[in-house]
PDB file of N, CA and C in Angstrom:
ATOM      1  N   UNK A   1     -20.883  39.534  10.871  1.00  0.00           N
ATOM      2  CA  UNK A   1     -19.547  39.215  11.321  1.00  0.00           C
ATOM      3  C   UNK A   1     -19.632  38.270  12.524  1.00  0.00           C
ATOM      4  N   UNK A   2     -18.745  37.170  12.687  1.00  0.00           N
ATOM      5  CA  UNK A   2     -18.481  36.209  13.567  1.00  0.00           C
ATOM      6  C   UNK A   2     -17.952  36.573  14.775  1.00  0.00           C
ATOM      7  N   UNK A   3     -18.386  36.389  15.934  1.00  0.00           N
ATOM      8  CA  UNK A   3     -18.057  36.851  17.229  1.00  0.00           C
ATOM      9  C   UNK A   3     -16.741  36.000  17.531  1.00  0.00           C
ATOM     10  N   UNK A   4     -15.661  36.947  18.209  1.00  0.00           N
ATOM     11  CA  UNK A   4     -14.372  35.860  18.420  1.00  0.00           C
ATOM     12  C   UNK A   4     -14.930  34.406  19.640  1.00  0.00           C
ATOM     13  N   UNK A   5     -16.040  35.145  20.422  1.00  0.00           N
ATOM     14  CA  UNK A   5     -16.317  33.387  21.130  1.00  0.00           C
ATOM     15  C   UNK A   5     -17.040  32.368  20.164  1.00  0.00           C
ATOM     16  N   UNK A   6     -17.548  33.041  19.206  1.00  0.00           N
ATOM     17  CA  UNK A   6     -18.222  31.837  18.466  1.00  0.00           C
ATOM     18  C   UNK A   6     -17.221  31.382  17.493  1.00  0.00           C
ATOM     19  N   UNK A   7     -16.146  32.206  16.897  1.00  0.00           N
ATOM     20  CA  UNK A   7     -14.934  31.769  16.188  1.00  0.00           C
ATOM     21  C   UNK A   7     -14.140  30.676  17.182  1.00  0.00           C
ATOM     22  N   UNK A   8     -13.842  30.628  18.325  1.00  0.00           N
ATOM     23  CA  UNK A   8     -13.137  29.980  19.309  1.00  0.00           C
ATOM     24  C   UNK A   8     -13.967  28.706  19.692  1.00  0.00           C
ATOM     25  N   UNK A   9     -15.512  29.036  19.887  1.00  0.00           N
ATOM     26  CA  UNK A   9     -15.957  27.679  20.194  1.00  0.00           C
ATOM     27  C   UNK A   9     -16.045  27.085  18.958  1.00  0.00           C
ATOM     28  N   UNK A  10     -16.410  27.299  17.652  1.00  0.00           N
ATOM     29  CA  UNK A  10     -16.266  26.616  16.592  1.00  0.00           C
ATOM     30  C   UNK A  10     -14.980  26.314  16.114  1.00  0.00           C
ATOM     31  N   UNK A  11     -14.077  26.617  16.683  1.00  0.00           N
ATOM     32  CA  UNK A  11     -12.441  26.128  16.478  1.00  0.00           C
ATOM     33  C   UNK A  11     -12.347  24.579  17.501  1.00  0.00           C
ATOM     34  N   UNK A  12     -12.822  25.014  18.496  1.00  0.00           N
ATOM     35  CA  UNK A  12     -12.651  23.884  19.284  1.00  0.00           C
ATOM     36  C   UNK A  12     -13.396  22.595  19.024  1.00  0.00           C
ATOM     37  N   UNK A  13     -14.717  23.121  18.330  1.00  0.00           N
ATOM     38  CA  UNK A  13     -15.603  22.121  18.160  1.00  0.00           C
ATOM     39  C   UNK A  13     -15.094  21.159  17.135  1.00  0.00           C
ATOM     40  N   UNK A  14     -14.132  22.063  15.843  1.00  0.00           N
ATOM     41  CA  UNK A  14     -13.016  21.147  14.504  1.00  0.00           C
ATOM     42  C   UNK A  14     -12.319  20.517  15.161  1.00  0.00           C
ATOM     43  N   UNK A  15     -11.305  20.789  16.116  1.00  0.00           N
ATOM     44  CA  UNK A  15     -10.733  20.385  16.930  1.00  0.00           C
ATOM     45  C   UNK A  15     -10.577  18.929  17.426  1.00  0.00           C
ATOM     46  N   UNK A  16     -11.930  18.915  18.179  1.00  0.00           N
ATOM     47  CA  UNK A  16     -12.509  17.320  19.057  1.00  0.00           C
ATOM     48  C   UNK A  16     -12.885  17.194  17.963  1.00  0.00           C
ATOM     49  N   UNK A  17     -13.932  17.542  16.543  1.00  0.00           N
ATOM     50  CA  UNK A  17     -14.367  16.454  15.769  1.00  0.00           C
ATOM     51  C   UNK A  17     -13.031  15.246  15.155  1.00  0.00           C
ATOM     52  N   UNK A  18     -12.154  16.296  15.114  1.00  0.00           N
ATOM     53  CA  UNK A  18     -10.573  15.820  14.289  1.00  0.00           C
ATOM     54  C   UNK A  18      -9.833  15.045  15.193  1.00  0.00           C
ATOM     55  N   UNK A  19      -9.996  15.162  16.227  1.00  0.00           N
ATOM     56  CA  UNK A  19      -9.008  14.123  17.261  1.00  0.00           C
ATOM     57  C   UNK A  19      -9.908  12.714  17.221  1.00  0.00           C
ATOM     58  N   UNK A  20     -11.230  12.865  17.548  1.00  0.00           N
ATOM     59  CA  UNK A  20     -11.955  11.860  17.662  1.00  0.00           C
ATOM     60  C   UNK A  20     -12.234  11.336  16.315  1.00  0.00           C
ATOM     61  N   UNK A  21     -11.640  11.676  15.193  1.00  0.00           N
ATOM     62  CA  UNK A  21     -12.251  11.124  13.173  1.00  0.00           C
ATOM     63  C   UNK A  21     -11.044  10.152  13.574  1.00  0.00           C
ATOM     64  N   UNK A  22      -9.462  11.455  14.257  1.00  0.00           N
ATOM     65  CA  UNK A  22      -8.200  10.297  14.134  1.00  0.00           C
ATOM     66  C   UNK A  22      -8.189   9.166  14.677  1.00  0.00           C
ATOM     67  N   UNK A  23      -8.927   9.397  16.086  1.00  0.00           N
ATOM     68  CA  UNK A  23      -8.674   7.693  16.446  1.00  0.00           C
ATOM     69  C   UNK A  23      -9.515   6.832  16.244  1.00  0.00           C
ATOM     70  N   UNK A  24     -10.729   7.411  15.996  1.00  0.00           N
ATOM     71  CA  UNK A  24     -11.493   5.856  15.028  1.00  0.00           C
ATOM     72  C   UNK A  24     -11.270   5.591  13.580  1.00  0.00           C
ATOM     73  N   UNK A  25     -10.162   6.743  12.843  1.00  0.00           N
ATOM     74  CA  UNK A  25      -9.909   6.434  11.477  1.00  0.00           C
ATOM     75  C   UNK A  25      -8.209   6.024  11.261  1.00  0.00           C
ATOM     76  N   UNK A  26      -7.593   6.036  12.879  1.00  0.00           N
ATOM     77  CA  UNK A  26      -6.058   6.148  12.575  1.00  0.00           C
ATOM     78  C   UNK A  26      -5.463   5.303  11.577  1.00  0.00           C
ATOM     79  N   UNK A  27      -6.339   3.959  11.395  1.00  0.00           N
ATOM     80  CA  UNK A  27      -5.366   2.681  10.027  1.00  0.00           C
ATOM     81  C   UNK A  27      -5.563   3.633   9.067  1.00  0.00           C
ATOM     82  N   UNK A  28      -6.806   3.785   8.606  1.00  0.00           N
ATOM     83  CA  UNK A  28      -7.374   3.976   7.141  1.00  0.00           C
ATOM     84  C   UNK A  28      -6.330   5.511   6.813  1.00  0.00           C
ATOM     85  N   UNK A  29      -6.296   6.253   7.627  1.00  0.00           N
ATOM     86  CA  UNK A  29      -5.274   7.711   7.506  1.00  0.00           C
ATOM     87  C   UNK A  29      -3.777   6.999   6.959  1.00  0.00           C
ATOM     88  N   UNK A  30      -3.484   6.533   8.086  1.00  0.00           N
ATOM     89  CA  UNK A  30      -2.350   5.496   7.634  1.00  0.00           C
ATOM     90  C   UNK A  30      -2.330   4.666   6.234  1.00  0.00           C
ATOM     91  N   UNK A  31      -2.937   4.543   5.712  1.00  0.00           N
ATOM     92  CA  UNK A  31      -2.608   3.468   4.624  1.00  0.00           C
ATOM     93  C   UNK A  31      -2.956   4.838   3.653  1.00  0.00           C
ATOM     94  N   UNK A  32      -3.845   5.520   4.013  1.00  0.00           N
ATOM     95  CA  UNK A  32      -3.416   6.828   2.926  1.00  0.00           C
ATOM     96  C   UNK A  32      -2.421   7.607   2.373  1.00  0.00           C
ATOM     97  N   UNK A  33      -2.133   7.856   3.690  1.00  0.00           N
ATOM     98  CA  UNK A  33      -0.507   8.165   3.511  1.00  0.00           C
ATOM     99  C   UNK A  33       0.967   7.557   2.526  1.00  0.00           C
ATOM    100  N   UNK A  34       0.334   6.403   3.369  1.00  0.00           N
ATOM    101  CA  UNK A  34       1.198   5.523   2.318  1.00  0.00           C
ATOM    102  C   UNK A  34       1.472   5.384   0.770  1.00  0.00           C
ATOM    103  N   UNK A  35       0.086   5.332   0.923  1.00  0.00           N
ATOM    104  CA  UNK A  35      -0.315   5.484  -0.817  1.00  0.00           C
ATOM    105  C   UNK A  35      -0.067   6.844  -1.479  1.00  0.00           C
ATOM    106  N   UNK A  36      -0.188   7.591  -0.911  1.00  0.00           N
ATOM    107  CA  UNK A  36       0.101   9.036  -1.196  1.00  0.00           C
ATOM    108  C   UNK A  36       1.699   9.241  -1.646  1.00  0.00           C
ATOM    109  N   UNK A  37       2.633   8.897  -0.434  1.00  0.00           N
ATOM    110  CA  UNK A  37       3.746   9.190  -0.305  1.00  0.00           C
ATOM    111  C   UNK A  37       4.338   8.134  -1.220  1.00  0.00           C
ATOM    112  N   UNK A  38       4.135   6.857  -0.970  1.00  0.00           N
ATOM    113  CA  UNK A  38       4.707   5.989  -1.889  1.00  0.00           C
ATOM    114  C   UNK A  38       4.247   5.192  -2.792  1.00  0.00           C
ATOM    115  N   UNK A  39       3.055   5.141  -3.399  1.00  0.00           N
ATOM    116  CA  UNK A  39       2.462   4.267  -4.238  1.00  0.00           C
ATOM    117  C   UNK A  39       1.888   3.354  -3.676  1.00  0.00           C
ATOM    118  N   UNK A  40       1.897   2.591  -2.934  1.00  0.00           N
ATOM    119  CA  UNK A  40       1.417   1.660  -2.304  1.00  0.00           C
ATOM    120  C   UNK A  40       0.199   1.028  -2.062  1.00  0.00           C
ATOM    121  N   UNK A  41      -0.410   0.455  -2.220  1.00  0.00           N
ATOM    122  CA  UNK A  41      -1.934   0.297  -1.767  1.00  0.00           C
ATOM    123  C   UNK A  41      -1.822  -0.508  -0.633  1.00  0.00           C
ATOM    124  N   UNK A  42      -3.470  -0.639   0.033  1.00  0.00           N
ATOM    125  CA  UNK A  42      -3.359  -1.403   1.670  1.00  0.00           C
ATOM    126  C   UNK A  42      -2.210  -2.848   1.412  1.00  0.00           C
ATOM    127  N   UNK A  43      -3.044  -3.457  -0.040  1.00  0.00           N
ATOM    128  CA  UNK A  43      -2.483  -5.038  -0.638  1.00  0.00           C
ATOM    129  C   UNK A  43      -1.150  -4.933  -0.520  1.00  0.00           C
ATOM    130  N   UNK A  44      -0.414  -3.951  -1.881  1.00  0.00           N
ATOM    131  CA  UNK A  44       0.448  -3.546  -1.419  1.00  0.00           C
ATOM    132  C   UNK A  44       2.011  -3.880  -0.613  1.00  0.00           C
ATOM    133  N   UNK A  45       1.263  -3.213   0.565  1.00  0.00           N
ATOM    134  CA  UNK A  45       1.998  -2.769   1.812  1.00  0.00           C
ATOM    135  C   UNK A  45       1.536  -4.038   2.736  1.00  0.00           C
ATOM    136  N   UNK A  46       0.950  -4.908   2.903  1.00  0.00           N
ATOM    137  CA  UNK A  46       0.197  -5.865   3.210  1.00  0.00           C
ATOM    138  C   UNK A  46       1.208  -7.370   3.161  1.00  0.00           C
ATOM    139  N   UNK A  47       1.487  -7.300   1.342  1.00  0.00           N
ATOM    140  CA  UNK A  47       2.485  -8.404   1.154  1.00  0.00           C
ATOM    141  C   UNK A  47       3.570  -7.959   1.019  1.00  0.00           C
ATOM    142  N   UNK A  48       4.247  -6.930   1.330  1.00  0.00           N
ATOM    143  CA  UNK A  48       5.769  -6.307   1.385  1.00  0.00           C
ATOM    144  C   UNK A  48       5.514  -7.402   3.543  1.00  0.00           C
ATOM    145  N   UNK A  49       4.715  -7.244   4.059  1.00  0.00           N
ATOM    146  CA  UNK A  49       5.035  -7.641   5.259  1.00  0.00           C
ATOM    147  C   UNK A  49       5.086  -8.891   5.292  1.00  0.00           C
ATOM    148  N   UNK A  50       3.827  -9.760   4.266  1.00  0.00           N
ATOM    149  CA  UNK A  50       3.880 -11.620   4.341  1.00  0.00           C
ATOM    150  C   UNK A  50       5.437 -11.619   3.763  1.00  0.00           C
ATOM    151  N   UNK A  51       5.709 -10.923   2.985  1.00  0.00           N
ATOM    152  CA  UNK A  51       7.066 -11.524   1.943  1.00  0.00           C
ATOM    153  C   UNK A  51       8.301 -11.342   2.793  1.00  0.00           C
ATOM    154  N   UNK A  52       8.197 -10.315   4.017  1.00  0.00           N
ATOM    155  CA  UNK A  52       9.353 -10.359   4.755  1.00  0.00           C
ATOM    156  C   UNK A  52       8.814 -10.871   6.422  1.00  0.00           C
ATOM    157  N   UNK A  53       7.668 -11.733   6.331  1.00  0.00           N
ATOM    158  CA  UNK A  53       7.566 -12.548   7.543  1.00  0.00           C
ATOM    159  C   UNK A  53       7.259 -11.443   8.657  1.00  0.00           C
ATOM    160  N   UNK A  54       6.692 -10.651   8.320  1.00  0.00           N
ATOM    161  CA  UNK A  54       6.429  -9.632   9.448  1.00  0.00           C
ATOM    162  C   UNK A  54       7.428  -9.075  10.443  1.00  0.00           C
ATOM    163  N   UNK A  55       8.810  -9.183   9.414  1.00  0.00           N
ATOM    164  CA  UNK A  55       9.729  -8.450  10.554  1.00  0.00           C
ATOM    165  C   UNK A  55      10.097  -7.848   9.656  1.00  0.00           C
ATOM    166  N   UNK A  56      11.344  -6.871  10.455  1.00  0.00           N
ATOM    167  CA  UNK A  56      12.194  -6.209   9.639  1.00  0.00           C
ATOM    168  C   UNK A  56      13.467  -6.803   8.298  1.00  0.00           C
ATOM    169  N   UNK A  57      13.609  -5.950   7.525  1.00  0.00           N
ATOM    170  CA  UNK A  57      13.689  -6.438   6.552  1.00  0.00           C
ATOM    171  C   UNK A  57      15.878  -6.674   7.168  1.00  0.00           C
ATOM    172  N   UNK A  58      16.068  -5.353   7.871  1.00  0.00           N
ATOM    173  CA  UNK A  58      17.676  -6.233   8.169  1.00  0.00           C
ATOM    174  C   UNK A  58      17.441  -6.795   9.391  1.00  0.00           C
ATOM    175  N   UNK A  59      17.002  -6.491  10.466  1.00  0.00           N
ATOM    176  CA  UNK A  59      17.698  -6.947  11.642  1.00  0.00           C
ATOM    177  C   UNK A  59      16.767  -8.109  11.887  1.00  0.00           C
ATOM    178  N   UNK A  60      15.583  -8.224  11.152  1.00  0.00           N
ATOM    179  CA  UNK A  60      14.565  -9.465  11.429  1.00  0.00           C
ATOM    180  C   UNK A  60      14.123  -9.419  12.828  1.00  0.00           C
ATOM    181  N   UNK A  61      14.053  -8.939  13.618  1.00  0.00           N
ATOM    182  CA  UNK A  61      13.093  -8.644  14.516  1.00  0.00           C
ATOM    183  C   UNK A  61      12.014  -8.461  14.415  1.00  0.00           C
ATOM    184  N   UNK A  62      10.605  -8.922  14.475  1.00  0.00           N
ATOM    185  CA  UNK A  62       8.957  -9.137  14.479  1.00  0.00           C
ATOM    186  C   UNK A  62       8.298  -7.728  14.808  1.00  0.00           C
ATOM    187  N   UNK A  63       7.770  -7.225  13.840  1.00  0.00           N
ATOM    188  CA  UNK A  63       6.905  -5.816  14.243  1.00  0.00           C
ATOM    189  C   UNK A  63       6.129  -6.132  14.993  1.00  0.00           C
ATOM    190  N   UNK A  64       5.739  -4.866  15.996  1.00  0.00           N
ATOM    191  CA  UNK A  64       5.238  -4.947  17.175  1.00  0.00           C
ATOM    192  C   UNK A  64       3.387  -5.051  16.388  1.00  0.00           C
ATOM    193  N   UNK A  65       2.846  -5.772  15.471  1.00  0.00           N
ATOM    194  CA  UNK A  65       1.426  -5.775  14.626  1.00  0.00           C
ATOM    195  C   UNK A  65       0.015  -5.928  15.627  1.00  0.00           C
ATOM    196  N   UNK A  66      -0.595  -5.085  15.547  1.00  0.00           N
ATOM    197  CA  UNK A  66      -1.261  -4.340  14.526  1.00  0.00           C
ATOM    198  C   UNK A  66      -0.955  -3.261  14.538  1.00  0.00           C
ATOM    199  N   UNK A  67      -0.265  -2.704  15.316  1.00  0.00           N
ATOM    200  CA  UNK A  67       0.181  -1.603  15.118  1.00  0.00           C
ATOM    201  C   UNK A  67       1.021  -0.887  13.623  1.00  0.00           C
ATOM    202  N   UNK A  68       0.850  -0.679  13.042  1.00  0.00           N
ATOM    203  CA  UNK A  68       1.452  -0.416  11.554  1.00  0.00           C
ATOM    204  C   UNK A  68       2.900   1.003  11.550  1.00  0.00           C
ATOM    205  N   UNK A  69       2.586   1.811  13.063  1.00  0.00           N
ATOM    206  CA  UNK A  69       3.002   2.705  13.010  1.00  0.00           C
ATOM    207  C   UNK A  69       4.710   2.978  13.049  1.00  0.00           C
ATOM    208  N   UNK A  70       5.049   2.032  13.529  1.00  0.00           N
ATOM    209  CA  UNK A  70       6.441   1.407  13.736  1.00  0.00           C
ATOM    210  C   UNK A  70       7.014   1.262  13.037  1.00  0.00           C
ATOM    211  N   UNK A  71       6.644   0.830  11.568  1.00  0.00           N
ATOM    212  CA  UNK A  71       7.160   0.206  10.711  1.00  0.00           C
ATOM    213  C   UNK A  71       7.075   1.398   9.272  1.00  0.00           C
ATOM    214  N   UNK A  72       8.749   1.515   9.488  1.00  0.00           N
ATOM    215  CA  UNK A  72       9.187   2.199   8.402  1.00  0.00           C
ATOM    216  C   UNK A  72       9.235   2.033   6.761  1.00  0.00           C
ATOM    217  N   UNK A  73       8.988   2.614   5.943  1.00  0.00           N
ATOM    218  CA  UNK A  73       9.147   2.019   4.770  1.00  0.00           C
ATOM    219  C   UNK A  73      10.357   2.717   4.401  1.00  0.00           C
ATOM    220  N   UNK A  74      11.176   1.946   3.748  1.00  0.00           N
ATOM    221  CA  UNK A  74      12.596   1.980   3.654  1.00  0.00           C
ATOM    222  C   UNK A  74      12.348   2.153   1.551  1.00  0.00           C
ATOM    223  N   UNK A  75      12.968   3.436   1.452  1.00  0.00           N
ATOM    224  CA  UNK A  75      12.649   3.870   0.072  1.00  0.00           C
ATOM    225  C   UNK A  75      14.324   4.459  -0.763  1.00  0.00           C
ATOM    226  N   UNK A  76      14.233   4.582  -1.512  1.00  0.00           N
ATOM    227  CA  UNK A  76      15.270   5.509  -2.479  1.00  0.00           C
ATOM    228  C   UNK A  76      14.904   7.003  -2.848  1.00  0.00           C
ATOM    229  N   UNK A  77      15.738   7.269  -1.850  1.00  0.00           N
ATOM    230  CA  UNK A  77      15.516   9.122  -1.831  1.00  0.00           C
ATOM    231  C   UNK A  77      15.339   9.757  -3.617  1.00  0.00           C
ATOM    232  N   UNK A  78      16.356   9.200  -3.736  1.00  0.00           N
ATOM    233  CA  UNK A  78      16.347   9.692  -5.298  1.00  0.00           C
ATOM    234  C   UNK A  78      15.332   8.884  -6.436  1.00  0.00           C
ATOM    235  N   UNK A  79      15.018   8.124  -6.383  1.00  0.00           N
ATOM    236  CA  UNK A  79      13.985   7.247  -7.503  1.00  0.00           C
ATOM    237  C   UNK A  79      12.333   7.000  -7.135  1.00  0.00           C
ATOM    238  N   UNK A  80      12.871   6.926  -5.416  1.00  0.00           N
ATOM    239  CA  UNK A  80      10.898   6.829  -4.702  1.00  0.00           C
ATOM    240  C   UNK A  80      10.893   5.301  -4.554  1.00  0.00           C
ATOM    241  N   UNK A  81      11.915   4.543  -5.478  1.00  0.00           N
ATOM    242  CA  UNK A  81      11.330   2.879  -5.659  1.00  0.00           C
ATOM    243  C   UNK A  81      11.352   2.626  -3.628  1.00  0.00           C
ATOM    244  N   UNK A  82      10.905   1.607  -3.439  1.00  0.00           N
ATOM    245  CA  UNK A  82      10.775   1.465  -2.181  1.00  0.00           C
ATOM    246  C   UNK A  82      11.287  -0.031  -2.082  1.00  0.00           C
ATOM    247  N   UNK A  83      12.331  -0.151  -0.736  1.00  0.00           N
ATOM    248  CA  UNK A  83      13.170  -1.262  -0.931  1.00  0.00           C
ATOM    249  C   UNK A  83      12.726  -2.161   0.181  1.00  0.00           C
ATOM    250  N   UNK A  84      12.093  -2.062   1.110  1.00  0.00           N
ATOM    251  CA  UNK A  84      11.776  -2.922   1.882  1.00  0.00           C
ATOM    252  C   UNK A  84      10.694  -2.086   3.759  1.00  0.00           C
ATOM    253  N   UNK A  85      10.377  -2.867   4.118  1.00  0.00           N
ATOM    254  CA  UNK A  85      10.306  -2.596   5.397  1.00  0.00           C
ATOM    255  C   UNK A  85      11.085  -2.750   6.721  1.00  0.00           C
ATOM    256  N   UNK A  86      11.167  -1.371   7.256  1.00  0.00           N
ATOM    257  CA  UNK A  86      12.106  -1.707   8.275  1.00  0.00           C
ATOM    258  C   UNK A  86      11.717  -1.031   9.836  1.00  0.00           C
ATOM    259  N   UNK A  87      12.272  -1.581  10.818  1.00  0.00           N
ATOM    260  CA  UNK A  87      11.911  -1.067  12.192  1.00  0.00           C
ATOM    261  C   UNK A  87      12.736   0.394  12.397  1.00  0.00           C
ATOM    262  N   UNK A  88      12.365   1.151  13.365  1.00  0.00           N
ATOM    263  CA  UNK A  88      12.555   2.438  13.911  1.00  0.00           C
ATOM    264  C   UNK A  88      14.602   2.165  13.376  1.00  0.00           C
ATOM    265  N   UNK A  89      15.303   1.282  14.333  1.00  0.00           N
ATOM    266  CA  UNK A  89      16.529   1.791  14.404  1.00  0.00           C
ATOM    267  C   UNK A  89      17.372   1.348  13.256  1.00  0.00           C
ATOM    268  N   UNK A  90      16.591   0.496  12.504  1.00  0.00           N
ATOM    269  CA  UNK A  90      17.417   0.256  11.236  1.00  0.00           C
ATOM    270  C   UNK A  90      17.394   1.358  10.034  1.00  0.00           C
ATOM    271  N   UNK A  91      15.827   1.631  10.365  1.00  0.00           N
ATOM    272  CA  UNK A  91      15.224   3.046   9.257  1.00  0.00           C
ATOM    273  C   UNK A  91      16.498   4.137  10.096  1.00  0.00           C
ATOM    274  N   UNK A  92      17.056   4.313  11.127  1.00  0.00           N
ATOM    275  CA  UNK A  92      17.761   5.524  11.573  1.00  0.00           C
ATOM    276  C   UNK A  92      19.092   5.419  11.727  1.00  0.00           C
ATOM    277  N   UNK A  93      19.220   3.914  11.185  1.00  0.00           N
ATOM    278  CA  UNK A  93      20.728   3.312  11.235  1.00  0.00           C
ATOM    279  C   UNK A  93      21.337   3.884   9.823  1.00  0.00           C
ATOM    280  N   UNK A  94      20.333   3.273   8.748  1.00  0.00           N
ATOM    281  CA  UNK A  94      20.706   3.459   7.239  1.00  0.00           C
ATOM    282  C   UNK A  94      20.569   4.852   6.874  1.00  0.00           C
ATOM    283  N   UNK A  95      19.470   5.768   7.493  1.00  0.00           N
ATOM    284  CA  UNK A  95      19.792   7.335   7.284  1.00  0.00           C
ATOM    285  C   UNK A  95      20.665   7.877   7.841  1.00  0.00           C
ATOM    286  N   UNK A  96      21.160   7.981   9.037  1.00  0.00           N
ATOM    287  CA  UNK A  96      22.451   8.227   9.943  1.00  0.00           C
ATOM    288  C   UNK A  96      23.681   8.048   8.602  1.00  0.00           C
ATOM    289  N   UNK A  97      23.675   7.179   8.043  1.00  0.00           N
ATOM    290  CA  UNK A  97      24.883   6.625   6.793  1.00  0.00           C
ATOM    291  C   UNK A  97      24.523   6.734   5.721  1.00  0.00           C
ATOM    292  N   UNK A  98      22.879   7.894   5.357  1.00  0.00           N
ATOM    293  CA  UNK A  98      23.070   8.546   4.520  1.00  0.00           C
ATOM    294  C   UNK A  98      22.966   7.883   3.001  1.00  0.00           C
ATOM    295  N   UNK A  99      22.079   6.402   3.404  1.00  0.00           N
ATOM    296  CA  UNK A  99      21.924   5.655   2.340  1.00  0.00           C
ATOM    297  C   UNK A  99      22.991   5.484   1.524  1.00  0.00           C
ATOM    298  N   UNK A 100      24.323   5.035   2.030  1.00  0.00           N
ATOM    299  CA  UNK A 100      25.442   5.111   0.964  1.00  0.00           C
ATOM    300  C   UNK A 100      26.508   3.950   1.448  1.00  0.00           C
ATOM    301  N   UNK A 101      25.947   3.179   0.351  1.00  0.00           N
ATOM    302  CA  UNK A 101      26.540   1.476   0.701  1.00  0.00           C
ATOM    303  C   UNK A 101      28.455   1.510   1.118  1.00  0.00           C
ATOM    304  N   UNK A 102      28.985   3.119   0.667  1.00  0.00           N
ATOM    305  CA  UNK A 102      30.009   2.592   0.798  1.00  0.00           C
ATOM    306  C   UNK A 102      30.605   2.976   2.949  1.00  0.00           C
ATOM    307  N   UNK A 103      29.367   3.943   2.855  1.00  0.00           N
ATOM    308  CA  UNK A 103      29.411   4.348   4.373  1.00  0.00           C
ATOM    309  C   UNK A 103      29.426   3.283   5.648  1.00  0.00           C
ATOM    310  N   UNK A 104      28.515   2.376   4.803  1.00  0.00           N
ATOM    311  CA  UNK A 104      28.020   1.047   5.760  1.00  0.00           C
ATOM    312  C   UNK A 104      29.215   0.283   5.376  1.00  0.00           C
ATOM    313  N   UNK A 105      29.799   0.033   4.096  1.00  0.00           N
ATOM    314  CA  UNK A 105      30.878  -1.014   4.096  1.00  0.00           C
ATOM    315  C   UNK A 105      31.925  -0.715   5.374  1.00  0.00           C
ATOM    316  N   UNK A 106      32.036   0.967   5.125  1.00  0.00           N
ATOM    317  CA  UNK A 106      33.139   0.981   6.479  1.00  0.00           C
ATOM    318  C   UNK A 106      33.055   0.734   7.735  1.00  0.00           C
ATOM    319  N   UNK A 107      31.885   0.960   7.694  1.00  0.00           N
ATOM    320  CA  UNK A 107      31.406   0.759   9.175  1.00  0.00           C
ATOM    321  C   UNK A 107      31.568  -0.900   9.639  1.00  0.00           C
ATOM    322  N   UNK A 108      31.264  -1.427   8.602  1.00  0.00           N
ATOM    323  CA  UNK A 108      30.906  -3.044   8.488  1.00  0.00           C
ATOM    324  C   UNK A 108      32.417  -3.363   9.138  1.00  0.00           C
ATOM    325  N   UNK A 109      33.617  -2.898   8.397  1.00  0.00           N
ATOM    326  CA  UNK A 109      34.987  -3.270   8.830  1.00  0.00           C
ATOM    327  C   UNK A 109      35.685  -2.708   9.225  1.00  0.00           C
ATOM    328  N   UNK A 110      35.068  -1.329  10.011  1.00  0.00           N
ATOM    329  CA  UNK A 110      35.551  -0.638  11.249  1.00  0.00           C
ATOM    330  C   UNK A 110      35.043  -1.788  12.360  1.00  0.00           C
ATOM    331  N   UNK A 111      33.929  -2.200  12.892  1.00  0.00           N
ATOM    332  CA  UNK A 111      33.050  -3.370  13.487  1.00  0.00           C
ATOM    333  C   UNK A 111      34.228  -4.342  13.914  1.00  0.00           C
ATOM    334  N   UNK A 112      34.379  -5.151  12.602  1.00  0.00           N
ATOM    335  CA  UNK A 112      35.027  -6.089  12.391  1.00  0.00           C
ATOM    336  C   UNK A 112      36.296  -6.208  13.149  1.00  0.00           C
ATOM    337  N   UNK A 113      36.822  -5.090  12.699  1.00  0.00           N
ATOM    338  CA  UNK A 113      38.297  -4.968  13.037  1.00  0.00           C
ATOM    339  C   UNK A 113      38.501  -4.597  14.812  1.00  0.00           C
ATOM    340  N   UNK A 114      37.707  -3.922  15.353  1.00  0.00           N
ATOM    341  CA  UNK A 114      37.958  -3.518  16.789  1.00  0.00           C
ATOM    342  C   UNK A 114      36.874  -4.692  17.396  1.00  0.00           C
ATOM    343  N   UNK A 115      36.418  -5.902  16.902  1.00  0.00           N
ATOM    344  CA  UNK A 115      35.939  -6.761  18.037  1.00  0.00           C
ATOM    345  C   UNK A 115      36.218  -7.732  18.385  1.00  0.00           C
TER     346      UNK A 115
END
């Protein structure tokens, strides 16, 4: 039977091995994910960014690159298809409204109308 200090130092020891795998493996985790969650491969996810110029796909603002982490992939809850890339407040703009074009139309000419 395993002594609880040798259970505890061998917890700690998974621990630091796993913090230190994450930050010399953080892309490669990342593009796993991706692929996991959405189909995607590195290529991929690679030319979804040449094809939208390395910004966001509404507000066009320039991802903060190399950083990958920023950058939302903007998908269809219901189908998985994946519609573009987008930054933090647009990815929280279009969920806030619940992905529902007619939510944003109002909003579009609520906007309109009080400016």
């Amino acid at each position: 039977m395993v002594s609880i200090d040798t259970f505890l130092k061998n917890k700690e020891k998974k621990i630091a091995y796993y913090k230190e795998y994450y930050k010399t493996h953080k892309k490669d985790l990342r593009y796993y994910v991706i692929q996991r969650k959405y189909s995607l491969t590195k290529d991929d996810f690679d030319k979804l960014l040449r094809d939208q110029n390395y910004r966001c796909a509404i507000c066009n603002k320039p991802f903060n690159l190399p950083d990958t982490h920023n950058i939302y992939i903007d998908h269809n809850h219901r189908t998985g298809k994946v519609r573009g890339l987008l930054c933090p407040k647009c990815n929280s703009g279009i969920g806030y409204f619940e992905d529902n074009p007619e939510y944003l139309d109002k909003a579009f000419k609520y906007l309109k109308e009080r400016d």
